[in-house]
PDB file of N, CA and C in Angstrom:
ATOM      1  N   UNK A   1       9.640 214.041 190.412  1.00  0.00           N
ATOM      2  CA  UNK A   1      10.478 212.865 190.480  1.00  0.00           C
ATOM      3  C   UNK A   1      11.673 213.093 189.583  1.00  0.00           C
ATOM      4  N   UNK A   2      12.961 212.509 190.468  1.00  0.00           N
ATOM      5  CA  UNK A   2      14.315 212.885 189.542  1.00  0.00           C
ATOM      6  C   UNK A   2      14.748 211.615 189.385  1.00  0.00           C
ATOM      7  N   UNK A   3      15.187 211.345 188.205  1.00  0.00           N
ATOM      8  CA  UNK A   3      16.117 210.072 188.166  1.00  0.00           C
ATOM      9  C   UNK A   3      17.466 210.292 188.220  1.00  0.00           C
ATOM     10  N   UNK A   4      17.956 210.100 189.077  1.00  0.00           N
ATOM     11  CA  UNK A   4      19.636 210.304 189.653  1.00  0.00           C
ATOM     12  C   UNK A   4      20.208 209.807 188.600  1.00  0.00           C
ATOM     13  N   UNK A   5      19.964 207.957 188.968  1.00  0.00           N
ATOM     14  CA  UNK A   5      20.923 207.166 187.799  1.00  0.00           C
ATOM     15  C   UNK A   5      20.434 206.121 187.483  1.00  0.00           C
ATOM     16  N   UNK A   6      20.420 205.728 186.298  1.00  0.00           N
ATOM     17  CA  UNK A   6      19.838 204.359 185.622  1.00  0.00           C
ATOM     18  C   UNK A   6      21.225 203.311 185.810  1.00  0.00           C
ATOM     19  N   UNK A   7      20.893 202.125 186.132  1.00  0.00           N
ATOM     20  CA  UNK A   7      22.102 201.334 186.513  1.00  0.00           C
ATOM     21  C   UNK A   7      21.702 200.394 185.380  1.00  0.00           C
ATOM     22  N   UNK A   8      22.285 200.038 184.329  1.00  0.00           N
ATOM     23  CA  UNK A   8      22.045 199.498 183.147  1.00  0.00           C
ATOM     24  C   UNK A   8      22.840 198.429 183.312  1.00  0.00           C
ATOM     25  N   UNK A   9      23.697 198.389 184.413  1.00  0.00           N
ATOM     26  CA  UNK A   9      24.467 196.525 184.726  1.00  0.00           C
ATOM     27  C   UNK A   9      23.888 195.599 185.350  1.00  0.00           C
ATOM     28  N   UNK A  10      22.140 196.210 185.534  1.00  0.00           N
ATOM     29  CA  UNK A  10      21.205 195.417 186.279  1.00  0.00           C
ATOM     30  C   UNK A  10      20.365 194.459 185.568  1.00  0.00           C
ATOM     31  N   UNK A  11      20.314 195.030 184.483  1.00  0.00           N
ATOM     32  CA  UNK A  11      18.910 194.734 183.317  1.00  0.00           C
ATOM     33  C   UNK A  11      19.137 192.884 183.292  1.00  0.00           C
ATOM     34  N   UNK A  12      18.431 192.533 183.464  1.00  0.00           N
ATOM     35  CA  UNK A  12      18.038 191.067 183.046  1.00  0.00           C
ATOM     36  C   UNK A  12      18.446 190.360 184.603  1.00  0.00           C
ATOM     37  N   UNK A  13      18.811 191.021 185.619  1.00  0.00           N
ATOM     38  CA  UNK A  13      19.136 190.427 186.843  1.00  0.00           C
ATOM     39  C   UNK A  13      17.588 190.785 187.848  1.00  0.00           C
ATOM     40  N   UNK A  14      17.950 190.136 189.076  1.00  0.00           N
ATOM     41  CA  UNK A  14      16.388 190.060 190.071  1.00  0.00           C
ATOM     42  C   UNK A  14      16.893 191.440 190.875  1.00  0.00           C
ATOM     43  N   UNK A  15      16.139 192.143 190.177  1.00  0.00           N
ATOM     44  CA  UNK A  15      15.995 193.648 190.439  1.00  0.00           C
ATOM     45  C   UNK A  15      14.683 194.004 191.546  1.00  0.00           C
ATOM     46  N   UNK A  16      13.911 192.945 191.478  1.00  0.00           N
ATOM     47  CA  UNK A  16      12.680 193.077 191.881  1.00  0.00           C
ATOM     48  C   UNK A  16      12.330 192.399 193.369  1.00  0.00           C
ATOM     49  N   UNK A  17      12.964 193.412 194.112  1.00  0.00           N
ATOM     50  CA  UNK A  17      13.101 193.356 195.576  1.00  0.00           C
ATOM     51  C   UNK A  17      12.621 194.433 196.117  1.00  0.00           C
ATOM     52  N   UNK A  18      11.960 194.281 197.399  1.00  0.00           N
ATOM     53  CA  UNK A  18      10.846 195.272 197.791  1.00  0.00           C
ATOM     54  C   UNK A  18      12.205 196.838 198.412  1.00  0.00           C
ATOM     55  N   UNK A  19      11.733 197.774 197.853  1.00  0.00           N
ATOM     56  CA  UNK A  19      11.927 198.749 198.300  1.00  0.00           C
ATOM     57  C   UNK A  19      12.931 199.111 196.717  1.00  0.00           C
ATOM     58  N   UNK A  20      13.308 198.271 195.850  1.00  0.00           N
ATOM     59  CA  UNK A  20      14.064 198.974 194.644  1.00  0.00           C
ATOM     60  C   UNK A  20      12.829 199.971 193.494  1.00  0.00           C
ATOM     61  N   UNK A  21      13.677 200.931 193.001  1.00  0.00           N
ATOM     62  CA  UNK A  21      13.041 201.506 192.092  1.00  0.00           C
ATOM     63  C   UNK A  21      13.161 201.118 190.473  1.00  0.00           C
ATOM     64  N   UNK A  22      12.379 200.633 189.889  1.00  0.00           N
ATOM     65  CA  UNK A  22      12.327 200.029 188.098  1.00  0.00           C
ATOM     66  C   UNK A  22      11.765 201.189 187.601  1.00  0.00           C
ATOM     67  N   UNK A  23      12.575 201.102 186.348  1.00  0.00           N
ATOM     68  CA  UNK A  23      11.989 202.083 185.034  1.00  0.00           C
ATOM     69  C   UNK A  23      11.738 200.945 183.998  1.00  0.00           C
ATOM     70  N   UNK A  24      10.688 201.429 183.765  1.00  0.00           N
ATOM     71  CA  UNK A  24      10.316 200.354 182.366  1.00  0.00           C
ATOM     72  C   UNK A  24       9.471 201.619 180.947  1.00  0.00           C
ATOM     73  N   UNK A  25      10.560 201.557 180.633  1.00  0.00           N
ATOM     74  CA  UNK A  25       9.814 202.144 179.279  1.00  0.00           C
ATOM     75  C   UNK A  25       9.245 203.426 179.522  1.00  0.00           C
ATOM     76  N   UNK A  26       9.994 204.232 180.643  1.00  0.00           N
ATOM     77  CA  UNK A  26       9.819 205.246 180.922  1.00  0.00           C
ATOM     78  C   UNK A  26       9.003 205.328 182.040  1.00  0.00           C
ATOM     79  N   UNK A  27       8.429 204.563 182.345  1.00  0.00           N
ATOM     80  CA  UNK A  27       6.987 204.450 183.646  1.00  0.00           C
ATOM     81  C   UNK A  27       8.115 204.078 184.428  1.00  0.00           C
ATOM     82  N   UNK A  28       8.272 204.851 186.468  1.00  0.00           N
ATOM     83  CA  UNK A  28       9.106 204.573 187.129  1.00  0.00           C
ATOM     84  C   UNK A  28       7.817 203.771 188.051  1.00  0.00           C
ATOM     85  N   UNK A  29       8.380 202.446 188.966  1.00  0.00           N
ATOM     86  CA  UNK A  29       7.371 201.576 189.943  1.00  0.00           C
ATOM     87  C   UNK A  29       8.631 201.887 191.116  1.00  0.00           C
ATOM     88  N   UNK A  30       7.835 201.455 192.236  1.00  0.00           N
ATOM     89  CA  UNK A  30       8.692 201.237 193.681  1.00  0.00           C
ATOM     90  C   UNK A  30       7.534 199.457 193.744  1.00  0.00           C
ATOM     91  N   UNK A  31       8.795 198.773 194.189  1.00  0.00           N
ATOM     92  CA  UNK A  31       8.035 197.168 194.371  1.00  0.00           C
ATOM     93  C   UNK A  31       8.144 197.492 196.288  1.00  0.00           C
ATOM     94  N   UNK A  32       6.759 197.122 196.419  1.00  0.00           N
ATOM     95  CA  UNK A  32       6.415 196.995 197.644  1.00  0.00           C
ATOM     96  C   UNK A  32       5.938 195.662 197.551  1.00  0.00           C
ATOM     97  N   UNK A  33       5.948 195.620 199.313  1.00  0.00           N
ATOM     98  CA  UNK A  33       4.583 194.484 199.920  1.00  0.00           C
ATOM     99  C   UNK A  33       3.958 194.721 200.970  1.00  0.00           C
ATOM    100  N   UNK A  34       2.634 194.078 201.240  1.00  0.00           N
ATOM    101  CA  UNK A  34       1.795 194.123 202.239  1.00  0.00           C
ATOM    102  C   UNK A  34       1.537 193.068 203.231  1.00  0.00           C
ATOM    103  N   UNK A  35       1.928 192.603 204.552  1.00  0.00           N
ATOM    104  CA  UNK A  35       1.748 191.774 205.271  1.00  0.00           C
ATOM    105  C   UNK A  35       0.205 192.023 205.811  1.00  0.00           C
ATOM    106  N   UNK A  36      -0.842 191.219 205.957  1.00  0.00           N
ATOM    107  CA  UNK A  36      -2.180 191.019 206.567  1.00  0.00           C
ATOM    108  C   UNK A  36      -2.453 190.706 207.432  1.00  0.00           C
ATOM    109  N   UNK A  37      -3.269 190.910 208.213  1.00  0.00           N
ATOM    110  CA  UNK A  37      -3.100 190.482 209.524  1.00  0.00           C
ATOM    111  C   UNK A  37      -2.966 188.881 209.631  1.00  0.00           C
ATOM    112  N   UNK A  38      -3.884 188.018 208.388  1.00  0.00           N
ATOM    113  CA  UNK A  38      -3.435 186.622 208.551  1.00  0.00           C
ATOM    114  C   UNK A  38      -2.377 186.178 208.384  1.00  0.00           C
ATOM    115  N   UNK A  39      -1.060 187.005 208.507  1.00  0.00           N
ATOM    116  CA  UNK A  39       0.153 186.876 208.697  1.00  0.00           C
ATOM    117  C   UNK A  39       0.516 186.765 207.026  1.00  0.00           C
ATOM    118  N   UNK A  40      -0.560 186.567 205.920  1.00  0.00           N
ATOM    119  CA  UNK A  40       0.175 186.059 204.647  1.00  0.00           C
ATOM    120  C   UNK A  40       0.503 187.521 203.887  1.00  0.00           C
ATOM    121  N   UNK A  41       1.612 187.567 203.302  1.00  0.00           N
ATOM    122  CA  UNK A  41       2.249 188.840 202.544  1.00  0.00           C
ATOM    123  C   UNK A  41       1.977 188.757 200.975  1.00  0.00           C
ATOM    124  N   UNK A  42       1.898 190.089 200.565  1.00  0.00           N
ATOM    125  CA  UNK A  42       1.860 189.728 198.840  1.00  0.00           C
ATOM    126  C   UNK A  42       2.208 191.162 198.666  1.00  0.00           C
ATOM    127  N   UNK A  43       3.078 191.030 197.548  1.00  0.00           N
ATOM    128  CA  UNK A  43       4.131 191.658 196.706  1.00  0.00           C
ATOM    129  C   UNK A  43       2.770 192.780 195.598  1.00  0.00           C
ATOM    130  N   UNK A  44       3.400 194.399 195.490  1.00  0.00           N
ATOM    131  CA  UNK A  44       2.546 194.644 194.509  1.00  0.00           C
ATOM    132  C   UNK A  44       3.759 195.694 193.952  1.00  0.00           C
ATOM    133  N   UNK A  45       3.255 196.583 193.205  1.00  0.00           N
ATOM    134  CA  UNK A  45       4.120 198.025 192.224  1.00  0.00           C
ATOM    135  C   UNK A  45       3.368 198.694 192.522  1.00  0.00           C
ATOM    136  N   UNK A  46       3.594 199.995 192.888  1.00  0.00           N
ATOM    137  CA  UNK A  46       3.064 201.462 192.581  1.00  0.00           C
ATOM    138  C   UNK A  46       3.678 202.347 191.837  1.00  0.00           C
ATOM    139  N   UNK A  47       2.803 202.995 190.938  1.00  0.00           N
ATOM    140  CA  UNK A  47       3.679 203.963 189.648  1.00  0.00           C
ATOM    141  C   UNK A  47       3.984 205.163 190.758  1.00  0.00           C
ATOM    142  N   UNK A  48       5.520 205.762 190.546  1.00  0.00           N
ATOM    143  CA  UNK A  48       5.897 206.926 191.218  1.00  0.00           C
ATOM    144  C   UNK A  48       5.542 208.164 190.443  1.00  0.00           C
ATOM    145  N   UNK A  49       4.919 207.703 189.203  1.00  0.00           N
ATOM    146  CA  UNK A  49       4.546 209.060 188.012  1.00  0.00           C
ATOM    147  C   UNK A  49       3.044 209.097 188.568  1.00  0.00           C
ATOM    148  N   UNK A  50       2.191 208.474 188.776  1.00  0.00           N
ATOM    149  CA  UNK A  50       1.014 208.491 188.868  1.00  0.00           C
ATOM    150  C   UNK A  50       0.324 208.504 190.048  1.00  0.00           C
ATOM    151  N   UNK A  51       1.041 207.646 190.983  1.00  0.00           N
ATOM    152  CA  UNK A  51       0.869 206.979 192.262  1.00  0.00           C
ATOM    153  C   UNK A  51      -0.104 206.366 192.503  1.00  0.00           C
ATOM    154  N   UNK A  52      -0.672 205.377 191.186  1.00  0.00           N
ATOM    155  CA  UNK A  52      -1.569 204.436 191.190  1.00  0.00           C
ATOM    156  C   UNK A  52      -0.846 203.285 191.753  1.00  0.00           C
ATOM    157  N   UNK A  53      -1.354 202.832 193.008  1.00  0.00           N
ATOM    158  CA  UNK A  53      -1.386 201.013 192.924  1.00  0.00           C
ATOM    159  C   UNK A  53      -1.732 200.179 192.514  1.00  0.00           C
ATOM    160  N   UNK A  54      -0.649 199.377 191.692  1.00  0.00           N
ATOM    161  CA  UNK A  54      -1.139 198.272 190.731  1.00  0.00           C
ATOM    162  C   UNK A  54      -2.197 197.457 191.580  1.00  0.00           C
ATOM    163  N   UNK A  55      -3.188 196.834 190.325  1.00  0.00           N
ATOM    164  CA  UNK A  55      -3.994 196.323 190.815  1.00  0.00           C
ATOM    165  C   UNK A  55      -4.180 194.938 191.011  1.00  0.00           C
ATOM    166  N   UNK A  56      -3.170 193.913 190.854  1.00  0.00           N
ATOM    167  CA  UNK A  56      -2.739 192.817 191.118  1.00  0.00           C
ATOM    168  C   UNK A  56      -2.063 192.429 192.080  1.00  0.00           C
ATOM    169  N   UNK A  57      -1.712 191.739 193.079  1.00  0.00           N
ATOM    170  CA  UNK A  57      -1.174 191.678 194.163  1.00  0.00           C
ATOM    171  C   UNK A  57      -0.389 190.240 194.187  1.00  0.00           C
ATOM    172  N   UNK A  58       0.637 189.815 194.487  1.00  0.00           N
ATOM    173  CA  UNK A  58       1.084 188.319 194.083  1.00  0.00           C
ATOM    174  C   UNK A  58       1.270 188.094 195.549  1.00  0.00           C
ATOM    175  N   UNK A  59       1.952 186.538 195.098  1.00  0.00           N
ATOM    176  CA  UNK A  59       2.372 185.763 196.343  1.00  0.00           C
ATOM    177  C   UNK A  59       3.770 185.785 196.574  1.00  0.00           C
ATOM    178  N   UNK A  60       4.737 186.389 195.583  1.00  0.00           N
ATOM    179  CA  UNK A  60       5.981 186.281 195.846  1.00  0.00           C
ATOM    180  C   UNK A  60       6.651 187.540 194.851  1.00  0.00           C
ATOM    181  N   UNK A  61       7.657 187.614 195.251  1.00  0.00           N
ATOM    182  CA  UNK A  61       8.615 188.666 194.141  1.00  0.00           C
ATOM    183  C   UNK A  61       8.733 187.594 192.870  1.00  0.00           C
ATOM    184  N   UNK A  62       8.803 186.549 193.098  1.00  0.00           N
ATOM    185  CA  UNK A  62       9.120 186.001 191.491  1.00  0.00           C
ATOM    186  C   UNK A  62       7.703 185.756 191.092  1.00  0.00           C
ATOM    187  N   UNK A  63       6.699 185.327 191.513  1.00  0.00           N
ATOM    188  CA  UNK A  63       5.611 185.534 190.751  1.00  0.00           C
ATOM    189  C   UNK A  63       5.009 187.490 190.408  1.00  0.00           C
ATOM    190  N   UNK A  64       5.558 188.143 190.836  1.00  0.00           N
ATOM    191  CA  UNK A  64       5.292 189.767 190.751  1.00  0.00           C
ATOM    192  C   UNK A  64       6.265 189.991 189.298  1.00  0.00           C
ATOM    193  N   UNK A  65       7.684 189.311 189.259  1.00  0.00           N
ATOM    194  CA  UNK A  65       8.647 189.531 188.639  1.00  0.00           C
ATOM    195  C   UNK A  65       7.525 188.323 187.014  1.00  0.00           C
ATOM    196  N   UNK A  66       7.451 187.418 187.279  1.00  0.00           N
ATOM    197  CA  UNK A  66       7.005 186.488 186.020  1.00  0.00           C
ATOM    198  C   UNK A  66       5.825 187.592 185.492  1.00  0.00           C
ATOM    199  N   UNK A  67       5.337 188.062 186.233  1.00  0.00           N
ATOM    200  CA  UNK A  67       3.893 188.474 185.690  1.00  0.00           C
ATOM    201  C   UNK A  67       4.448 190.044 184.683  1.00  0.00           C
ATOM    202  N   UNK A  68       4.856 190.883 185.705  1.00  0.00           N
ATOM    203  CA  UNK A  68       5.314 192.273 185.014  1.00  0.00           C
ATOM    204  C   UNK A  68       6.246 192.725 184.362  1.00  0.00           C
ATOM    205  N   UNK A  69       7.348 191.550 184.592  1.00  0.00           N
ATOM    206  CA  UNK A  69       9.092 192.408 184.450  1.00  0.00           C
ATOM    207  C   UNK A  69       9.066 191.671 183.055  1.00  0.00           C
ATOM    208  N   UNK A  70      10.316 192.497 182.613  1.00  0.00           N
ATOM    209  CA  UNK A  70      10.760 192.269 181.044  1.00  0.00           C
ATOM    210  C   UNK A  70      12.009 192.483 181.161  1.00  0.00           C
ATOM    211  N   UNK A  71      12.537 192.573 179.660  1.00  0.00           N
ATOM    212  CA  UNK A  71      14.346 192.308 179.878  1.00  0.00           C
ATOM    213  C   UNK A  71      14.906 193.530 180.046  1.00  0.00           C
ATOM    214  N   UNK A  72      13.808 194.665 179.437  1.00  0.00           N
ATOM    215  CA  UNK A  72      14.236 196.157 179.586  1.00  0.00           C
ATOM    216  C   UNK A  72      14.162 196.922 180.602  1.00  0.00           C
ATOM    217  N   UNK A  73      13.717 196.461 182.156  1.00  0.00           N
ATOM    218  CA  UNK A  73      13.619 196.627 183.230  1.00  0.00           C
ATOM    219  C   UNK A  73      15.017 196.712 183.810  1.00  0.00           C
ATOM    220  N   UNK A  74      14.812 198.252 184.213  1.00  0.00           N
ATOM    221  CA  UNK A  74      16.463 198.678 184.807  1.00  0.00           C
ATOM    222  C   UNK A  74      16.180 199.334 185.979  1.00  0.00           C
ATOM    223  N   UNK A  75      17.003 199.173 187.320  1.00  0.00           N
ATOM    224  CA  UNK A  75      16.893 199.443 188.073  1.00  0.00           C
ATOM    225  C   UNK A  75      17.577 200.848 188.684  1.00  0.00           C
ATOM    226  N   UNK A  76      17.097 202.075 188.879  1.00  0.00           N
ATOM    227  CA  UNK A  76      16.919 202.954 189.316  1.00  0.00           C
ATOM    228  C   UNK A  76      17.444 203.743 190.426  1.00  0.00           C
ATOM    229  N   UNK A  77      17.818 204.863 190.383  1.00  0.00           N
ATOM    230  CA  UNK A  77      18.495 205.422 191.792  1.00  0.00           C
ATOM    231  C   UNK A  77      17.164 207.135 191.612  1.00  0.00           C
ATOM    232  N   UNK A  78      16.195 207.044 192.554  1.00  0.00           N
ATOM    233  CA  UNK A  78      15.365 208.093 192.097  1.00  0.00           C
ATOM    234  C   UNK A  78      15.042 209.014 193.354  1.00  0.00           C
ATOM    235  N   UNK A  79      14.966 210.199 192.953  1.00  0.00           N
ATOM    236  CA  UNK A  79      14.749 211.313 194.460  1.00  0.00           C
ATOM    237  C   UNK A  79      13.525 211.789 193.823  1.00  0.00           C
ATOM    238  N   UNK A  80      12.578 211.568 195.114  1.00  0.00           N
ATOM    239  CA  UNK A  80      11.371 212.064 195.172  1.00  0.00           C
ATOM    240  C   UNK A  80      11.380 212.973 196.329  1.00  0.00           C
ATOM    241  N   UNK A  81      10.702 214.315 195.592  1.00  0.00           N
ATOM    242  CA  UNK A  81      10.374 215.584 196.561  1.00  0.00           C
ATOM    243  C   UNK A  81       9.101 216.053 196.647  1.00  0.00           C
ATOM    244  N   UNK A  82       8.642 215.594 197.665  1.00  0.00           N
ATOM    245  CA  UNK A  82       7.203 216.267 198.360  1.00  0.00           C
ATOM    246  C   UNK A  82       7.420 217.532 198.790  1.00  0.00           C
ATOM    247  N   UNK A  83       6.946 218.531 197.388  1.00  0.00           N
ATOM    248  CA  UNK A  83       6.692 220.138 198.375  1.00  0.00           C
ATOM    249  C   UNK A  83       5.335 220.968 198.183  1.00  0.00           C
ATOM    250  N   UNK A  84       4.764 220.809 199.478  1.00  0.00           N
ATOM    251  CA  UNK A  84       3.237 221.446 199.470  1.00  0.00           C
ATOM    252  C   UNK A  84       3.689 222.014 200.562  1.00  0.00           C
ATOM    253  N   UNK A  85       2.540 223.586 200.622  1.00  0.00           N
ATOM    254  CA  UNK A  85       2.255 224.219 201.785  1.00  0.00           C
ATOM    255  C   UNK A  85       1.124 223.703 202.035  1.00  0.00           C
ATOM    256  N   UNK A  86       1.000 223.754 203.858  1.00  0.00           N
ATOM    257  CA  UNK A  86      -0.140 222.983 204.596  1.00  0.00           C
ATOM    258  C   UNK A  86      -0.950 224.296 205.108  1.00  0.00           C
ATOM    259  N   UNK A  87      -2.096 224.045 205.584  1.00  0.00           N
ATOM    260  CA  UNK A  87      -2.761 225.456 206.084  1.00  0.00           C
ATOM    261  C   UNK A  87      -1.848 225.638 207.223  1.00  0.00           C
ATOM    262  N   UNK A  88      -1.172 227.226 207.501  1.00  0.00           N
ATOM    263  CA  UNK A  88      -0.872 227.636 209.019  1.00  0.00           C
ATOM    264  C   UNK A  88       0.220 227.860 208.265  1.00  0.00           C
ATOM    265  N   UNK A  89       0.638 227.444 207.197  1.00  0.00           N
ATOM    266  CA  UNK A  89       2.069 227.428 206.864  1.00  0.00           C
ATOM    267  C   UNK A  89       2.375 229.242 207.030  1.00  0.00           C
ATOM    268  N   UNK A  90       3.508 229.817 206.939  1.00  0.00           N
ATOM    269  CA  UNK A  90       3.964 231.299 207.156  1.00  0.00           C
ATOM    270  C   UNK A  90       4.014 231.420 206.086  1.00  0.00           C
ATOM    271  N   UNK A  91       3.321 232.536 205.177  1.00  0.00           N
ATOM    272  CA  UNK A  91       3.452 233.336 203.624  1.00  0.00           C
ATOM    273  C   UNK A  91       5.135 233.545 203.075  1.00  0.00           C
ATOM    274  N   UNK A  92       5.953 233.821 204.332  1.00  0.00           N
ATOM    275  CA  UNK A  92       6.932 234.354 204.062  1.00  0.00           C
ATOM    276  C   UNK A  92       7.933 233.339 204.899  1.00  0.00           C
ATOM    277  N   UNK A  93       8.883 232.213 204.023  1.00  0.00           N
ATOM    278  CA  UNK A  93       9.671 231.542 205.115  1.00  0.00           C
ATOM    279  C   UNK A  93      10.628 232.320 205.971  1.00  0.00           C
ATOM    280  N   UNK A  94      11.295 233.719 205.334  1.00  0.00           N
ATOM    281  CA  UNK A  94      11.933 234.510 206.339  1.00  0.00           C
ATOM    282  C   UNK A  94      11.273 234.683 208.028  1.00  0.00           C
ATOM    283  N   UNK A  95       9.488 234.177 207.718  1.00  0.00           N
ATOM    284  CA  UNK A  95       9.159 234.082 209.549  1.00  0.00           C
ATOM    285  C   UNK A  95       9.500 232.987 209.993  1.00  0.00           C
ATOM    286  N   UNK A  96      10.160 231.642 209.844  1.00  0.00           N
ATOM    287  CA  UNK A  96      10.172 230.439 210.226  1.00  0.00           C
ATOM    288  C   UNK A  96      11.389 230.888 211.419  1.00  0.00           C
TER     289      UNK A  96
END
């Protein structure tokens, strides 16, 4: 995980909209949500360092935001790179 850019003109604003990336104190989250099939949605965080899903789930971004966020919560510009070889993969990419 790379952090491009910390946007520090964010801090104390509603940063906490599904699909933004937060750094807090060094721990980076992506705020997601989950719709259910009973149609009701709830808001959670997953650490991008760990890729644990938080284990609390809310009813809204501002109850997700009351519960976790703080004033030092800055919002994020972050590139994540998935690189694994899969079985079958070619030893040598010069065969691709």
């Amino acid at each position: 995980m790379e952090i491009e850019y910390r946007n520090e003109d964010y801090k104390n604003k509603n940063i906490y909209k599904v699909g933004n990336v937060i750094e807090d104190d060094g721990a980076i989250y992506l705020v997601c949500q989950k719709t259910f099939s009973n149609k009701c949605t709830k808001y959670f965080l997953i650490s991008l360092k760990t890729a644990i899903v938080s284990s609390e789930m809310y009813e809204s971004l501002k109850e997700l935001k009351l519960a976790v966020g703080n004033k030092n919560d800055t919002l994020v510009k972050a590139k994540l790179i998935v690189d694994y070889k899969l079985d079958g993969d070619a030893e040598d990419e010069n065969l691709h």
